[in-house]
Protein backbone atom coordinates (compact mmCIF):
# COMPACT_ATOMS: atom_id res chain seq x y z
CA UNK A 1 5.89 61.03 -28.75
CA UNK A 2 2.76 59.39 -27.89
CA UNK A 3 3.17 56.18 -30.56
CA UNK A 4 6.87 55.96 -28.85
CA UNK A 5 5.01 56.16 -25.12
CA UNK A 6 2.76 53.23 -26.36
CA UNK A 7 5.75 51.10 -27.45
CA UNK A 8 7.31 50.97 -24.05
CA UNK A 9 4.30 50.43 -22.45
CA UNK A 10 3.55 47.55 -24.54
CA UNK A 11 7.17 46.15 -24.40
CA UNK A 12 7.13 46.51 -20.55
CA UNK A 13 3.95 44.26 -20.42
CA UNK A 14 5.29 41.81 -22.35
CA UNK A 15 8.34 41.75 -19.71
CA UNK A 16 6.48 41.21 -16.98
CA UNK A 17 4.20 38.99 -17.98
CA UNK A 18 6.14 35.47 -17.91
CA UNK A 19 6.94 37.22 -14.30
CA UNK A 20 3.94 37.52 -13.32
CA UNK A 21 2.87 33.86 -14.89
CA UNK A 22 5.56 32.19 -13.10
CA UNK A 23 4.67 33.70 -9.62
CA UNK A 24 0.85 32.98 -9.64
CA UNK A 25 0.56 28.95 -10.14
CA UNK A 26 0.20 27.06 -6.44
CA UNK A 27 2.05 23.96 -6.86
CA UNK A 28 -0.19 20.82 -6.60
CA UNK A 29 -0.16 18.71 -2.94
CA UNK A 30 0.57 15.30 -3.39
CA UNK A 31 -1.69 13.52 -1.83
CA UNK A 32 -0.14 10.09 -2.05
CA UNK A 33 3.38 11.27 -0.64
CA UNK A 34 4.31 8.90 1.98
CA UNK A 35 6.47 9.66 4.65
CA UNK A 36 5.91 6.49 6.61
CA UNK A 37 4.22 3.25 7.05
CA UNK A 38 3.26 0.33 9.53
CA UNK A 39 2.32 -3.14 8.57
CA UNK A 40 -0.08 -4.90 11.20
CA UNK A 41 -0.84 -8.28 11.52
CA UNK A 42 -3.86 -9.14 13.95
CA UNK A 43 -4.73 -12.84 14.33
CA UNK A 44 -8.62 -13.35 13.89
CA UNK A 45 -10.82 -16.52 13.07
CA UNK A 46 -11.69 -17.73 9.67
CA UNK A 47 -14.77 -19.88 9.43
CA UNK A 48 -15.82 -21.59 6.35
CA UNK A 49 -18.89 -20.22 5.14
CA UNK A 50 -20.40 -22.03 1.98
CA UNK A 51 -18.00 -20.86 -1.12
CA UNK A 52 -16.27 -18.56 1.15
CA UNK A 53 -14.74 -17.22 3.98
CA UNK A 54 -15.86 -15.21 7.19
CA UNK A 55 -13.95 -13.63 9.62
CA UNK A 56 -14.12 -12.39 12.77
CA UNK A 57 -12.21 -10.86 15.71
CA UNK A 58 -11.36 -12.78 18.65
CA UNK A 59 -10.28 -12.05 22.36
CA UNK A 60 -6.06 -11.69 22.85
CA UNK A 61 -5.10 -12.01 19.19
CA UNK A 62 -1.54 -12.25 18.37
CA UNK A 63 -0.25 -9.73 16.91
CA UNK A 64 2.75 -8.26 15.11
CA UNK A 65 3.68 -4.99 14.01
CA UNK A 66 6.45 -3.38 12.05
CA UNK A 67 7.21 0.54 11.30
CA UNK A 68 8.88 1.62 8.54
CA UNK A 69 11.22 4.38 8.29
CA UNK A 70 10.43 7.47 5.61
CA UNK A 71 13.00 5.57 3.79
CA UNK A 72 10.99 2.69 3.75
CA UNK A 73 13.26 0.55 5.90
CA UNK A 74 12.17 -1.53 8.85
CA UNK A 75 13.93 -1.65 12.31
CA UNK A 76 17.58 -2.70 12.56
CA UNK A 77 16.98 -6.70 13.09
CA UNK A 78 12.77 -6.68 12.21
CA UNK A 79 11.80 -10.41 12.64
CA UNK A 80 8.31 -11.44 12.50
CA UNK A 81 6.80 -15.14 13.47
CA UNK A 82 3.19 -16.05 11.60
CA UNK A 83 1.79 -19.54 13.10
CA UNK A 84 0.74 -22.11 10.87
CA UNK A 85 -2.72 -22.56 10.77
CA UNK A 86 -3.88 -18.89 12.09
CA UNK A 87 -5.36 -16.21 10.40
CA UNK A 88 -4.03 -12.60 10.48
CA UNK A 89 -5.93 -9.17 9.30
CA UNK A 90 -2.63 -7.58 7.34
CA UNK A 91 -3.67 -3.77 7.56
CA UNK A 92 -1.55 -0.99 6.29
CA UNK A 93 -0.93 2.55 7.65
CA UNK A 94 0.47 5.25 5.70
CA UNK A 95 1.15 8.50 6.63
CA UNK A 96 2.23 11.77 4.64
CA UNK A 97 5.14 14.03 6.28
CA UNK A 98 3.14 15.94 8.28
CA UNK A 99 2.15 13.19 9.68
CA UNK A 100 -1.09 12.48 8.62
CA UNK A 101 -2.83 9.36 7.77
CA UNK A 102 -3.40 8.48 3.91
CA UNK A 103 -3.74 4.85 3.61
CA UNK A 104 -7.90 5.89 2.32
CA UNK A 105 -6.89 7.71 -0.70
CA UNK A 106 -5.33 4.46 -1.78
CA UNK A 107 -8.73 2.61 -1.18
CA UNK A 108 -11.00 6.33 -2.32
CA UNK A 109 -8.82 5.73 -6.10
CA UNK A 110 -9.03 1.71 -5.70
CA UNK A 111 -8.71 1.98 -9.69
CA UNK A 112 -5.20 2.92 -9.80
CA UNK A 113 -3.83 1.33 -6.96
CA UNK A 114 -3.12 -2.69 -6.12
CA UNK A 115 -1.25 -4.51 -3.81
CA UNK A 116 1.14 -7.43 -4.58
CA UNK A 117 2.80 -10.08 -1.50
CA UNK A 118 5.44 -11.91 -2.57
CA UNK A 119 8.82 -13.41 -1.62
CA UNK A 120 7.08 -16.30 0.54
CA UNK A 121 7.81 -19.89 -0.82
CA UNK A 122 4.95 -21.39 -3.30
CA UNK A 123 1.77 -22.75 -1.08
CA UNK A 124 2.83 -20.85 2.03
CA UNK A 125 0.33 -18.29 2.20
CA UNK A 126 -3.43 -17.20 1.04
CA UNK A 127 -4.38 -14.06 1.24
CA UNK A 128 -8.63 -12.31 0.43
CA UNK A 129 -8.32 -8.80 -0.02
CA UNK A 130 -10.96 -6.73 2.51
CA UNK A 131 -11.17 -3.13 1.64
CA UNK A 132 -14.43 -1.42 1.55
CA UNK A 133 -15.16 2.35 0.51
CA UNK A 134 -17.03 4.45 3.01
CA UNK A 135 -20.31 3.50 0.82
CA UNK A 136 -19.59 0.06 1.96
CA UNK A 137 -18.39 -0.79 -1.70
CA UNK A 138 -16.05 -3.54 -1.95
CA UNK A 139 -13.10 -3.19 -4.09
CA UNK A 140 -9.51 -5.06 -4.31
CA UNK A 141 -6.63 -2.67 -3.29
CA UNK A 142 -4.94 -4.42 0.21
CA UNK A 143 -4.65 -1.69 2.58
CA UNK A 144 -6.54 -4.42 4.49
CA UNK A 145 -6.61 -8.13 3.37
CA UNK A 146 -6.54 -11.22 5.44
CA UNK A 147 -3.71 -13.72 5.23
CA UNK A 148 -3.26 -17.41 6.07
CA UNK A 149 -0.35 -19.14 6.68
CA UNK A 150 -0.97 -22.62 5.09
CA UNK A 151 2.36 -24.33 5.75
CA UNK A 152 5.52 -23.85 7.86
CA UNK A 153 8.73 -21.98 5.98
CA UNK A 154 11.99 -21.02 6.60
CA UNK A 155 12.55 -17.36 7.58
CA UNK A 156 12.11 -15.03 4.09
CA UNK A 157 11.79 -11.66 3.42
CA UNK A 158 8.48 -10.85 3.13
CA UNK A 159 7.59 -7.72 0.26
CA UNK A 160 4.38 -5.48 0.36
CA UNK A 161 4.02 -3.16 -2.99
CA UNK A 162 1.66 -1.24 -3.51
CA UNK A 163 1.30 -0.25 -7.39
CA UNK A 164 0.02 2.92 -8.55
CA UNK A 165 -1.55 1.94 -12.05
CA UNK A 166 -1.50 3.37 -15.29
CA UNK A 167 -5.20 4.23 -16.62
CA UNK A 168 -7.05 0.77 -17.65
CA UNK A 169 -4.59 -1.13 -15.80
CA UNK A 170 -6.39 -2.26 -13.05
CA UNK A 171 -9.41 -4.05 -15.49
CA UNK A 172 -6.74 -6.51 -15.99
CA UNK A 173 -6.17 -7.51 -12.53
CA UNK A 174 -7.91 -10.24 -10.44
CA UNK A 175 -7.90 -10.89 -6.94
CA UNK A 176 -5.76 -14.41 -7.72
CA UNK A 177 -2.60 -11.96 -8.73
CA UNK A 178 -2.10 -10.84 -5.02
CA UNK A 179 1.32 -12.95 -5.07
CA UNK A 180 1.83 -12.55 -9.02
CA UNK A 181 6.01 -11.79 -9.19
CA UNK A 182 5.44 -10.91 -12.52
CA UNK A 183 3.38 -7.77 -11.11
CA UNK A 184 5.30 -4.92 -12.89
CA UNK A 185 3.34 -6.15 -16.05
CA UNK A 186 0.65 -3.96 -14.99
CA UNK A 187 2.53 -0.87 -15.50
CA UNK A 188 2.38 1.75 -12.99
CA UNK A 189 5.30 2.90 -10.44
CA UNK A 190 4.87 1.59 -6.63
CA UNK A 191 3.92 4.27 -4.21
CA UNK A 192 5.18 1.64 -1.37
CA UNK A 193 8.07 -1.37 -1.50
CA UNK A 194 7.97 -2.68 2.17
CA UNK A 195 10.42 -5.67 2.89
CA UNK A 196 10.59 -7.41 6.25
CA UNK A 197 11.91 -11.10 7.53
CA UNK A 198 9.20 -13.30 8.32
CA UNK A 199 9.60 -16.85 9.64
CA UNK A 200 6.82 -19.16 9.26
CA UNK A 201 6.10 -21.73 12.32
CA UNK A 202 4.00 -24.62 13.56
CA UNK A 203 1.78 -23.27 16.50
CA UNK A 204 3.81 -22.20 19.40
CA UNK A 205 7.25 -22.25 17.84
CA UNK A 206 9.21 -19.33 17.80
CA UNK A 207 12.70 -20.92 17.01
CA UNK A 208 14.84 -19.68 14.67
């Protein structure tokens, strides 16, 4: 009676184990989730400076912003106008669905995450990426950069992705592949596709 008391206790725990098991784990947090994102572009001054470029803020900068949807869509008829010749500080803002901002973690893991700006026409644009760790380290990522507009275009849509990277991906990146279209070669999945229209003009004109 007792061996046969043992038995069913022992198959009883083996029952309830994978139970158990199942019931404990806390699912993980995403901390990259993104439930929705703003593009800002703030004019500012670039001065030559020796082999590079500094840049500062200046009084009544233009500026142009677009929000994008938790879908990652931009409002019904989005248009933005960049002047020829200016400067702008292209920051991004992400935020999780509670609302929360999350654009750091991008810049905290800079060595899995890159962004890529593309669709403008060859010559159009420059762009330096600008992001800096809390330490003050500099690193490439683009949740802030600063973008020129070099020549006039005809209106485009203009793409933001940001890649998360597989591990040792980013060693093969340089700062000259911020427009590379050829950017899914560093193999990853994008944790942001933003498209907008963007026209390009000479100073002062906003025609379409």
């Amino acid at each position: 009676m007792k061996r046969l008391s043992l038995a069913i206790i022992g198959f009883s725990l083996l029952f309830l184990a994978p139970s158990c098991s199942k019931d404990d784990p806390t699912p993980e947090v995403d901390q990259e989730e993104v439930g929705g994102a703003t593009l800002t572009f703030t004019e500012v001054k670039r001065t030559a400076h020796g082999d590079h470029y500094d840049y500062e803020d200046i009084e009544n900068p233009d500026r142009e912003t677009v929000e994008f949807s938790s879908d990652m869509l931009p409002p019904v008829g989005a248009h933005l106008h960049l002047e020829v010749g200016k400067t702008y500080r292209l920051e991004l803002k992400a935020t999780d669905f509670a609302g929360r901002e999350t654009q750091h973690t991008f810049v905290e893991r800079d060595d899995i995450h890159q962004a890529f700006i593309l669709g403008a026409p060859e010559g159009t644009l420059s762009y330096e990426y600008a992001d800096r760790k809390p330490d003050g380290t500099v690193v490439n990522v683009g949740v802030t950069g600063y973008l020129t507009v070099e020549k006039a275009a005809n209106s485009f849509v203009f793409r933001y992705v940001l890649r998360h990277l597989n591990a040792g991906v980013k060693a093969g990146i340089t700062a000259a592949d911020w427009n590379n279209s050829n950017f899914t070669r560093f193999t990853g999945e994008n944790d942001l596709d933003l498209k907008v229209e963007v026209h390009l003009v000479e100073e002062g004109g906003h025609d379409h």
